[in-house]
PDB file of N, CA and C in Angstrom:
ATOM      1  N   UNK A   1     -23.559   5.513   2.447  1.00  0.00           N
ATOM      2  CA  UNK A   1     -22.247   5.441   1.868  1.00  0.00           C
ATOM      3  C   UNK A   1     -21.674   6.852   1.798  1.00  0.00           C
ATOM      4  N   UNK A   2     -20.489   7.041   1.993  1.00  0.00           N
ATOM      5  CA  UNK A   2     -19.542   8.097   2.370  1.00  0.00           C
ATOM      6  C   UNK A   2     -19.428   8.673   0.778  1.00  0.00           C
ATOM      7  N   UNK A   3     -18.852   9.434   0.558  1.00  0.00           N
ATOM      8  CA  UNK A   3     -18.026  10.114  -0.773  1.00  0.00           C
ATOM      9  C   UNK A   3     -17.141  11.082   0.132  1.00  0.00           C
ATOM     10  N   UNK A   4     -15.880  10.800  -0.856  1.00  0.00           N
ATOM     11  CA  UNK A   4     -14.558  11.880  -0.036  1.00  0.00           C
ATOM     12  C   UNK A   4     -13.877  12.290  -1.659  1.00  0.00           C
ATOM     13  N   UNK A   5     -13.376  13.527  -1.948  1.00  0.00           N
ATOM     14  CA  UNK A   5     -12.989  13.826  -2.342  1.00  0.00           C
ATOM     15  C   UNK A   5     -11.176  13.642  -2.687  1.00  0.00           C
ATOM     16  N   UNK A   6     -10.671  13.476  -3.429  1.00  0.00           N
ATOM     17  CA  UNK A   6      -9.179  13.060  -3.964  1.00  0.00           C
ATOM     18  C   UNK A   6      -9.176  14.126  -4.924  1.00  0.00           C
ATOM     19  N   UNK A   7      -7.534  13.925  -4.739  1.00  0.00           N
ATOM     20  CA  UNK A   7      -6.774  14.984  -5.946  1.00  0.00           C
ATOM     21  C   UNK A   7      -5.439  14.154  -6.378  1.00  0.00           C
ATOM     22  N   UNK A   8      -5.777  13.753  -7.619  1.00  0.00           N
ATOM     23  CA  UNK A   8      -4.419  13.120  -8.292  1.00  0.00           C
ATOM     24  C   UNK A   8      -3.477  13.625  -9.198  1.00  0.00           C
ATOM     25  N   UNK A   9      -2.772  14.263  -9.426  1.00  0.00           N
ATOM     26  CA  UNK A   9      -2.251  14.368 -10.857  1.00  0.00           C
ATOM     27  C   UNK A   9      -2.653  16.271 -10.480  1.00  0.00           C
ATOM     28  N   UNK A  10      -3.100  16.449  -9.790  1.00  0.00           N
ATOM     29  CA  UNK A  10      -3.931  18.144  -9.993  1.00  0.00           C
ATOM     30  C   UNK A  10      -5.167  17.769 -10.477  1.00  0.00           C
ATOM     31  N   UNK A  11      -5.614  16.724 -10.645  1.00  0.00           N
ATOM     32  CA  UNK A  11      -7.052  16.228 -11.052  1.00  0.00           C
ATOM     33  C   UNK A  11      -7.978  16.107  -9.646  1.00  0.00           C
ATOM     34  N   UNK A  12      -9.064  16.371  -9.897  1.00  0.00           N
ATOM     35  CA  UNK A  12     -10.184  16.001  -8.637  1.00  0.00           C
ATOM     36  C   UNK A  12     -11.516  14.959  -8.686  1.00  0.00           C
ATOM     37  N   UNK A  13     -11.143  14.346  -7.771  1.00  0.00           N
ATOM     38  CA  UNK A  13     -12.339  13.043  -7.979  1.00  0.00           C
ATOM     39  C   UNK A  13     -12.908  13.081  -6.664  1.00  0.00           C
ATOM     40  N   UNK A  14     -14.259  12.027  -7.371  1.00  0.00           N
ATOM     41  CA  UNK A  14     -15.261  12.400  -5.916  1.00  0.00           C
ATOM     42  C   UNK A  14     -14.991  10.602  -5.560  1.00  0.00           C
ATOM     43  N   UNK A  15     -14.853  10.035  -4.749  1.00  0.00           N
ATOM     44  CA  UNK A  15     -14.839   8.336  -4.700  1.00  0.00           C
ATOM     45  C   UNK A  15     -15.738   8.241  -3.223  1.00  0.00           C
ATOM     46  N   UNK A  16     -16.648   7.172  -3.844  1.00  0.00           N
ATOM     47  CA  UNK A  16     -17.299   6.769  -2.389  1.00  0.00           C
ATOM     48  C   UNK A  16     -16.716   5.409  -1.616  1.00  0.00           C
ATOM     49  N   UNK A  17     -17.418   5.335  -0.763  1.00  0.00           N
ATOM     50  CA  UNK A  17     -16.547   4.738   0.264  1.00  0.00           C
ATOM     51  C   UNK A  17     -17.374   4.279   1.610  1.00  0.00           C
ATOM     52  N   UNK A  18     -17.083   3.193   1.821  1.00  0.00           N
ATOM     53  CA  UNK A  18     -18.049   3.097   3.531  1.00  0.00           C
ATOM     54  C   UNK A  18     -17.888   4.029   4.068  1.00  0.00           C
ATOM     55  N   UNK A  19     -18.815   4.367   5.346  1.00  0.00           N
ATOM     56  CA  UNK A  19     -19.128   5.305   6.029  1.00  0.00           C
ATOM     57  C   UNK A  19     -17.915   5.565   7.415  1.00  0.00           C
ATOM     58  N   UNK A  20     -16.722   6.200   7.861  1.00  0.00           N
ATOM     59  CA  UNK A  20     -15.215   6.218   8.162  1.00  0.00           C
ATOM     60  C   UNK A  20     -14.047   5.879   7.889  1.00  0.00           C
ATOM     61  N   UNK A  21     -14.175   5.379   6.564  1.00  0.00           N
ATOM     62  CA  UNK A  21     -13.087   5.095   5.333  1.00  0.00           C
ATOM     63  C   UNK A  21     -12.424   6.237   4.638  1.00  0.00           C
ATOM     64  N   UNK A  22     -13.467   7.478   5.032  1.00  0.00           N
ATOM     65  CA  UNK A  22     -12.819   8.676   4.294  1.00  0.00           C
ATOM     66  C   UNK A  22     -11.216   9.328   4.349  1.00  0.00           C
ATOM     67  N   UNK A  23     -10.795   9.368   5.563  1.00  0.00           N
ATOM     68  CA  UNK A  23      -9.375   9.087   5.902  1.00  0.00           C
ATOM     69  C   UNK A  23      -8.497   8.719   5.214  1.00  0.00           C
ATOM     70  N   UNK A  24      -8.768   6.930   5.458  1.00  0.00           N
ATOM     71  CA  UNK A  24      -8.156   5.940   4.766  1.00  0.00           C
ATOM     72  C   UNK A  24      -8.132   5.974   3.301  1.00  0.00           C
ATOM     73  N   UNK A  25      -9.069   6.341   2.553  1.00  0.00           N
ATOM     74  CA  UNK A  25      -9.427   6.514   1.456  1.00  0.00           C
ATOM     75  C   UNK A  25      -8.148   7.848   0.754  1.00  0.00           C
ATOM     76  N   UNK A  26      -8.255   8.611   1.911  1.00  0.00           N
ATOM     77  CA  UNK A  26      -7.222  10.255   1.515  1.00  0.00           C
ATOM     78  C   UNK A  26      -6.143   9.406   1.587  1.00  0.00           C
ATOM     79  N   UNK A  27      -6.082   9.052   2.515  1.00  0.00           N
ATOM     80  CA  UNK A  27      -4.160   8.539   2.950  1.00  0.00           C
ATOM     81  C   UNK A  27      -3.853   8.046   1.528  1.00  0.00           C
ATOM     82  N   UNK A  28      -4.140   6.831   0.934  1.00  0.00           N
ATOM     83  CA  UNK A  28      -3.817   6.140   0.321  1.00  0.00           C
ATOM     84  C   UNK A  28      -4.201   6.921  -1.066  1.00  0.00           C
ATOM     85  N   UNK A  29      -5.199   7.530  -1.428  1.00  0.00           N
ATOM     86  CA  UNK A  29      -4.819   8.613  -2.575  1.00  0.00           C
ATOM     87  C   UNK A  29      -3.526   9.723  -2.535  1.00  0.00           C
ATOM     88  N   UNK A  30      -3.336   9.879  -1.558  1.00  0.00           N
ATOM     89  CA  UNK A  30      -1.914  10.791  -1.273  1.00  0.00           C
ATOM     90  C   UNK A  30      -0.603  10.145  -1.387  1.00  0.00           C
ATOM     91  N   UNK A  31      -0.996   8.625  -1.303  1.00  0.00           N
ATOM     92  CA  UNK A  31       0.472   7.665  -2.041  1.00  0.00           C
ATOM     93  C   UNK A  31       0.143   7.473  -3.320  1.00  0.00           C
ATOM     94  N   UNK A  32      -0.999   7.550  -4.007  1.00  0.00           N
ATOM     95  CA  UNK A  32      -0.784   7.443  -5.014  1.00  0.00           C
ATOM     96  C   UNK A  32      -0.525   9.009  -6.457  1.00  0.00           C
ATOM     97  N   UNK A  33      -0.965   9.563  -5.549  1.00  0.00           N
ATOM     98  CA  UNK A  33      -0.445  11.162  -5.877  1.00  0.00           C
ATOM     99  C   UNK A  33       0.895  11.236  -6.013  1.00  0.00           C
ATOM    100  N   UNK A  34       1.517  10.684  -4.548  1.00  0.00           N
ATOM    101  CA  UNK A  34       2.826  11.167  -4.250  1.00  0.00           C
ATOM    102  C   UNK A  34       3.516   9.908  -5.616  1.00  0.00           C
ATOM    103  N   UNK A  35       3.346   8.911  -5.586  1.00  0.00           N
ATOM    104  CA  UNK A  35       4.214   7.799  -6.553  1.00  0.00           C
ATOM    105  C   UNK A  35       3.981   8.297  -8.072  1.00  0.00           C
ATOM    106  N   UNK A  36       2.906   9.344  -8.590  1.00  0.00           N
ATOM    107  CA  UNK A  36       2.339   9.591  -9.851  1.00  0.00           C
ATOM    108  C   UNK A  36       3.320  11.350  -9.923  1.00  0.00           C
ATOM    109  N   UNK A  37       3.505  11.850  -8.784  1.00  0.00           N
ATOM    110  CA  UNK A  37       4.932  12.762  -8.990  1.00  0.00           C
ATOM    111  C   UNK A  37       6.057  12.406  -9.311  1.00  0.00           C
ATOM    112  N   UNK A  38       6.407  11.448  -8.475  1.00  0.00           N
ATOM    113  CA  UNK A  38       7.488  10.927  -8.741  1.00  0.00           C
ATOM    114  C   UNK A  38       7.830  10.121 -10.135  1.00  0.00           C
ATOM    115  N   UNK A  39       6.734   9.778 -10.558  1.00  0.00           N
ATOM    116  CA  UNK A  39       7.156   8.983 -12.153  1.00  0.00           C
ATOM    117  C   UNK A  39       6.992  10.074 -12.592  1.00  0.00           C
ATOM    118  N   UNK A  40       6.565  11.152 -12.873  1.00  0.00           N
ATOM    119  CA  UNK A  40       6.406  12.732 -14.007  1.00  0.00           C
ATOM    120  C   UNK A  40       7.419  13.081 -13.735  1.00  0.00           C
ATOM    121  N   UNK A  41       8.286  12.586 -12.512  1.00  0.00           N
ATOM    122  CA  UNK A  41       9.491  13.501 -12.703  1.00  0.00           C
ATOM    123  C   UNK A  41      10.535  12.938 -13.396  1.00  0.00           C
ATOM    124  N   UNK A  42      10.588  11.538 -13.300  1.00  0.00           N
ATOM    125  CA  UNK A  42      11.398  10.802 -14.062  1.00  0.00           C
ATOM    126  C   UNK A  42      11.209  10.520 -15.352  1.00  0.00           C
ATOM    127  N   UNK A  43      10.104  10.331 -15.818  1.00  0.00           N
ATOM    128  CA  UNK A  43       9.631   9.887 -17.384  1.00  0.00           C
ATOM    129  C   UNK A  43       8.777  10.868 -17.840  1.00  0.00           C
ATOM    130  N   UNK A  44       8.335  11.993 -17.305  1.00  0.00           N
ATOM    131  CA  UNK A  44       7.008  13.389 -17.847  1.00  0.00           C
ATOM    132  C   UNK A  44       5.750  12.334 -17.775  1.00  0.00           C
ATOM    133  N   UNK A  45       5.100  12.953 -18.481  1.00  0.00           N
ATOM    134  CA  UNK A  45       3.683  12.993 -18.171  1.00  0.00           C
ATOM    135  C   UNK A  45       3.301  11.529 -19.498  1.00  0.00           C
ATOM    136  N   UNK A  46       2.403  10.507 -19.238  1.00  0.00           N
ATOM    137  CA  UNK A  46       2.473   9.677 -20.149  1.00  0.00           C
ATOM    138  C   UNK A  46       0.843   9.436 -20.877  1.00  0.00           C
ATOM    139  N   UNK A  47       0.381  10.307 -19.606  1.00  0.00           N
ATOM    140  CA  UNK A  47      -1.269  10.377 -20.061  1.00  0.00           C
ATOM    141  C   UNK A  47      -1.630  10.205 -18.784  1.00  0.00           C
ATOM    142  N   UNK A  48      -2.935  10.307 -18.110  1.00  0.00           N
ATOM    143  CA  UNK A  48      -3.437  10.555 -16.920  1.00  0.00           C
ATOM    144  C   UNK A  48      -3.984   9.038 -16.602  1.00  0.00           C
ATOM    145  N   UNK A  49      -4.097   8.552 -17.349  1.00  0.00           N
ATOM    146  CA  UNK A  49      -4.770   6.788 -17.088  1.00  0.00           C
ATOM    147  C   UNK A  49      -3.154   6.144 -17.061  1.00  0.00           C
ATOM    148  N   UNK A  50      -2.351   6.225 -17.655  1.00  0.00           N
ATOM    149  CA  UNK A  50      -1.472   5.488 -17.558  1.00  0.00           C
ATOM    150  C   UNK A  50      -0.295   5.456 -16.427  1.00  0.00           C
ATOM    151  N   UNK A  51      -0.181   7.203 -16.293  1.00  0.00           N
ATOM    152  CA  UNK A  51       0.255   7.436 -14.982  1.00  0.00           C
ATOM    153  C   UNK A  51      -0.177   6.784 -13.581  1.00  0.00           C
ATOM    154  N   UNK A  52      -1.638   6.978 -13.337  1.00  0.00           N
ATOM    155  CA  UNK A  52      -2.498   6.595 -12.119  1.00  0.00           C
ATOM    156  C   UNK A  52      -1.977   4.651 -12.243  1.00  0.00           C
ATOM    157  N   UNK A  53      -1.945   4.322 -13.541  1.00  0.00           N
ATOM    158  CA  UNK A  53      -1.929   2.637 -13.603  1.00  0.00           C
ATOM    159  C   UNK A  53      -0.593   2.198 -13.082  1.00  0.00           C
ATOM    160  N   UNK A  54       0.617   3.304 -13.596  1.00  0.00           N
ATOM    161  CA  UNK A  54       1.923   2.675 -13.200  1.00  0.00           C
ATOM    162  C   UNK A  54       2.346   3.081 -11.640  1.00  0.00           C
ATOM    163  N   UNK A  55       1.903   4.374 -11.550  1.00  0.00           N
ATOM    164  CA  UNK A  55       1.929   4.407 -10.187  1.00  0.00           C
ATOM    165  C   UNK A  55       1.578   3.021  -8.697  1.00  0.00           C
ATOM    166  N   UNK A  56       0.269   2.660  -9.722  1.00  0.00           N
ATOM    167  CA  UNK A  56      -1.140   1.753  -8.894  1.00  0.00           C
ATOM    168  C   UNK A  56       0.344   0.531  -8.308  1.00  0.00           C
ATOM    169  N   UNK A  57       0.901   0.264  -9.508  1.00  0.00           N
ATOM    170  CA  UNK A  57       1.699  -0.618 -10.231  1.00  0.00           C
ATOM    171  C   UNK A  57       2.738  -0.932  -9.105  1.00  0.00           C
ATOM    172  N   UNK A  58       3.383  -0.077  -9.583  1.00  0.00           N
ATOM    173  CA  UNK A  58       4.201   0.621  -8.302  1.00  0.00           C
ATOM    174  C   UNK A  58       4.732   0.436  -6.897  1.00  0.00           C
ATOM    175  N   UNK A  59       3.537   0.753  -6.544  1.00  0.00           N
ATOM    176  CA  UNK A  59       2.598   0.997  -4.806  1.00  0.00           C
ATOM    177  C   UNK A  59       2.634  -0.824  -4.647  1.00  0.00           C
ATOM    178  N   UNK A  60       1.978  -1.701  -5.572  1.00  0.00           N
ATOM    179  CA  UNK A  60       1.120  -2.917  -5.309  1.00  0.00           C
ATOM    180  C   UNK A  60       2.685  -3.564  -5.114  1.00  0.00           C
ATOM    181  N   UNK A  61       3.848  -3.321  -6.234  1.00  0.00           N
ATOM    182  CA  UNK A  61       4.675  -4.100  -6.346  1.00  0.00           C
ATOM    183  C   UNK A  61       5.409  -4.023  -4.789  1.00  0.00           C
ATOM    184  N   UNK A  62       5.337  -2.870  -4.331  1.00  0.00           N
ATOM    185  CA  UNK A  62       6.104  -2.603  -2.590  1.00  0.00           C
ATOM    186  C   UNK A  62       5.749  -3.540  -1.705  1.00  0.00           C
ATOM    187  N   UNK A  63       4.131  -3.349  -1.903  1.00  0.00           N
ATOM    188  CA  UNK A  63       3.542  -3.735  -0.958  1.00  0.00           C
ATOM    189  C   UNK A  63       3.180  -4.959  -1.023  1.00  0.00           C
ATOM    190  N   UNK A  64       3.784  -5.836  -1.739  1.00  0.00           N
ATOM    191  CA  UNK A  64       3.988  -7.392  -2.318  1.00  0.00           C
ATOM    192  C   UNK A  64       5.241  -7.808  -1.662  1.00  0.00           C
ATOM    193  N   UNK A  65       6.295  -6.947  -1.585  1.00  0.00           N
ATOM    194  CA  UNK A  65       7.915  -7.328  -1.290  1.00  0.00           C
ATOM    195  C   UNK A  65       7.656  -7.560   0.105  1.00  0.00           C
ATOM    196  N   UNK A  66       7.046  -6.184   0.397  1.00  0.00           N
ATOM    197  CA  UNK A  66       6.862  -5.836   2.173  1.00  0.00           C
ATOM    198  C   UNK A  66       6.105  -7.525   2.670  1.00  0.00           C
ATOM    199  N   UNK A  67       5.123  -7.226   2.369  1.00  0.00           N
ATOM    200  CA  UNK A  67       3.701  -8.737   2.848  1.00  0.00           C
ATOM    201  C   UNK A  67       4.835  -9.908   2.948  1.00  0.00           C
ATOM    202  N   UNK A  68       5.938  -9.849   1.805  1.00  0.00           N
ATOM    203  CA  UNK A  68       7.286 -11.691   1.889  1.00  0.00           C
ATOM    204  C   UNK A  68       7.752 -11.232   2.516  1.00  0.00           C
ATOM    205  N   UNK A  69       8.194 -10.140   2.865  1.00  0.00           N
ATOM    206  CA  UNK A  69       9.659  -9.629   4.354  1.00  0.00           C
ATOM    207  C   UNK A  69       8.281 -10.064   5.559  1.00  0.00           C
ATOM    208  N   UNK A  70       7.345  -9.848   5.503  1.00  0.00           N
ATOM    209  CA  UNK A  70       6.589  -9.716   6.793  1.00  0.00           C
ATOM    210  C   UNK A  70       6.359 -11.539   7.223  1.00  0.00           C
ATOM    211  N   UNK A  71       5.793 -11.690   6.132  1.00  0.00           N
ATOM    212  CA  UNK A  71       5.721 -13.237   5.917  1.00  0.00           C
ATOM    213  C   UNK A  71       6.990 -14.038   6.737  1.00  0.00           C
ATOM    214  N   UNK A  72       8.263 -13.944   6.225  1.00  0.00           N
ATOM    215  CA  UNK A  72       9.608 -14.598   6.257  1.00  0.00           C
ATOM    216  C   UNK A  72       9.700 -14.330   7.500  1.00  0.00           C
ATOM    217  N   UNK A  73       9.896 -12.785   8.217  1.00  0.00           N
ATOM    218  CA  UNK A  73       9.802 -13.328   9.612  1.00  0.00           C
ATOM    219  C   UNK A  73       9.178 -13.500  10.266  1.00  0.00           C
ATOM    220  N   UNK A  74       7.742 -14.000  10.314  1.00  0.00           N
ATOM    221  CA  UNK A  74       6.613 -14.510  11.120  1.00  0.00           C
ATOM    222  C   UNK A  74       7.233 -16.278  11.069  1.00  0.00           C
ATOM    223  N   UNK A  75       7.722 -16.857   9.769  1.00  0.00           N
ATOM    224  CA  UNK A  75       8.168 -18.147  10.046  1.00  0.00           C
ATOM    225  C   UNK A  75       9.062 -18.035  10.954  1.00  0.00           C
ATOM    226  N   UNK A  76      10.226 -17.369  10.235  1.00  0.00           N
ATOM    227  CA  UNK A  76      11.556 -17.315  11.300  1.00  0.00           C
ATOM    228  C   UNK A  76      11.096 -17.194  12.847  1.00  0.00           C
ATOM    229  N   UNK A  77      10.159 -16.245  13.507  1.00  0.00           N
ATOM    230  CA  UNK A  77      10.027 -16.054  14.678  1.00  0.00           C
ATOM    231  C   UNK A  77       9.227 -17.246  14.923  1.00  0.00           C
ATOM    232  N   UNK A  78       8.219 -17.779  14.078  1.00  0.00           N
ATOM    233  CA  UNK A  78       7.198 -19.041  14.820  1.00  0.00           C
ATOM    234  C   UNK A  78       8.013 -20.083  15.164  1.00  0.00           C
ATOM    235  N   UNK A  79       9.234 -20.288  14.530  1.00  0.00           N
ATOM    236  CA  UNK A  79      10.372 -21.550  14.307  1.00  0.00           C
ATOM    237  C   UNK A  79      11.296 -21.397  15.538  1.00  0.00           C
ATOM    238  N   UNK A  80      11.422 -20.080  15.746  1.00  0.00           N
ATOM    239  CA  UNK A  80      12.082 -19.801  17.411  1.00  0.00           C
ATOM    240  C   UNK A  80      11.328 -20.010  18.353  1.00  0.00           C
ATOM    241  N   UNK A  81      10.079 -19.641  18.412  1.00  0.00           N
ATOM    242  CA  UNK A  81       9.094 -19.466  19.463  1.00  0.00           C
ATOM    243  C   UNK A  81       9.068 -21.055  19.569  1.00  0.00           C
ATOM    244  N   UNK A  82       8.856 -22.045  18.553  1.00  0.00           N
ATOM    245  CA  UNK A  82       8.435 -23.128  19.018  1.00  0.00           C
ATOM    246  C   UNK A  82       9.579 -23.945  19.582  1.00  0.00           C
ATOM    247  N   UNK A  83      10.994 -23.522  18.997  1.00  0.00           N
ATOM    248  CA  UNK A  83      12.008 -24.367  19.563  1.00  0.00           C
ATOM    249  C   UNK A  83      12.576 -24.126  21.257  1.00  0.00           C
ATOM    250  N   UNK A  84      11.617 -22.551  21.303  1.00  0.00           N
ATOM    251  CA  UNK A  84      12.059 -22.224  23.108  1.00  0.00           C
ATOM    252  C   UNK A  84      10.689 -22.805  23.416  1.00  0.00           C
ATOM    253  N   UNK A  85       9.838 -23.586  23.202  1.00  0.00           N
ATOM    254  CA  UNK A  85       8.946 -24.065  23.750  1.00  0.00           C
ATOM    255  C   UNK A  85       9.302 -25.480  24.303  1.00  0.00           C
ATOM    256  N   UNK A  86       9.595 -26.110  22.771  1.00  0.00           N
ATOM    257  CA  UNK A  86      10.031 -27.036  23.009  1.00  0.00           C
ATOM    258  C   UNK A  86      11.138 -27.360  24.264  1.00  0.00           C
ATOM    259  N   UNK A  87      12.305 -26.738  24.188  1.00  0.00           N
ATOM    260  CA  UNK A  87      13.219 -26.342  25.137  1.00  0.00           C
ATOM    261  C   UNK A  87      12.791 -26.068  26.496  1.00  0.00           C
ATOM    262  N   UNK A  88      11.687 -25.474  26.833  1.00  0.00           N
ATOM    263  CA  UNK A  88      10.988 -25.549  28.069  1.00  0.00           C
ATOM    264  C   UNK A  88       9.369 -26.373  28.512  1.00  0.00           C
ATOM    265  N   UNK A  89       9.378 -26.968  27.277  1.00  0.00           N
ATOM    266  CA  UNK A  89       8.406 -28.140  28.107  1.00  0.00           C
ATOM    267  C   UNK A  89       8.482 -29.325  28.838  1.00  0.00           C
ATOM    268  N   UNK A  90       7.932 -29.406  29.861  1.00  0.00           N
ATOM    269  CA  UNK A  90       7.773 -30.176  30.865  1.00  0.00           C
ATOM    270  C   UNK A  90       6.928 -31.741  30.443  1.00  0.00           C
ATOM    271  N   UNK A  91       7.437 -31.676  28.886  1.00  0.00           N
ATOM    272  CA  UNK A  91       6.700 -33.249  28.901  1.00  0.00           C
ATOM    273  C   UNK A  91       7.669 -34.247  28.865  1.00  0.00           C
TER     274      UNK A  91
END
């Protein structure tokens, strides 16, 4: 098992991780860095657990909206795809 190092807040953590996750592991501590600036700049500092939580918060709520936009047009396109199918089958 891997361990990669993070920096949140100006804080440093050690987090382990499967073995080429370390990357992935940075990337996604660096959005949550970057979303835990951005609330200190708007509301200051609220405590270091609560920050990292609303940030977490945050991030999850995006990436909830994104997954239904992604969702909505996989129907929309499956609903086209099948009506030009339909439209060109030979049965």
């Amino acid at each position: 098992m891997a361990e990669v190092d993070i920096t949140i807040n100006g804080r440093s953590y050690r987090i382990s991780c499967k073995d080429g996750e370390e990357e992935r592991i940075k990337s996604l501590s660096t959005l949550i860095n970057d979303q835990v600036q951005k609330l200190s700049e708007k509301i200051g500092q609220l405590g270091e657990a609560r920050m990292i939580l609303l940030a977490s918060l945050v991030l999850l709520d995006k990436s909830d909206e994104v997954e239904k936009e992604a969702e909505k047009i996989i129907s929309i396109t499956s609903e086209k795809i099948e009506k030009l199918a339909k439209k060109f089958s030979y049965e």
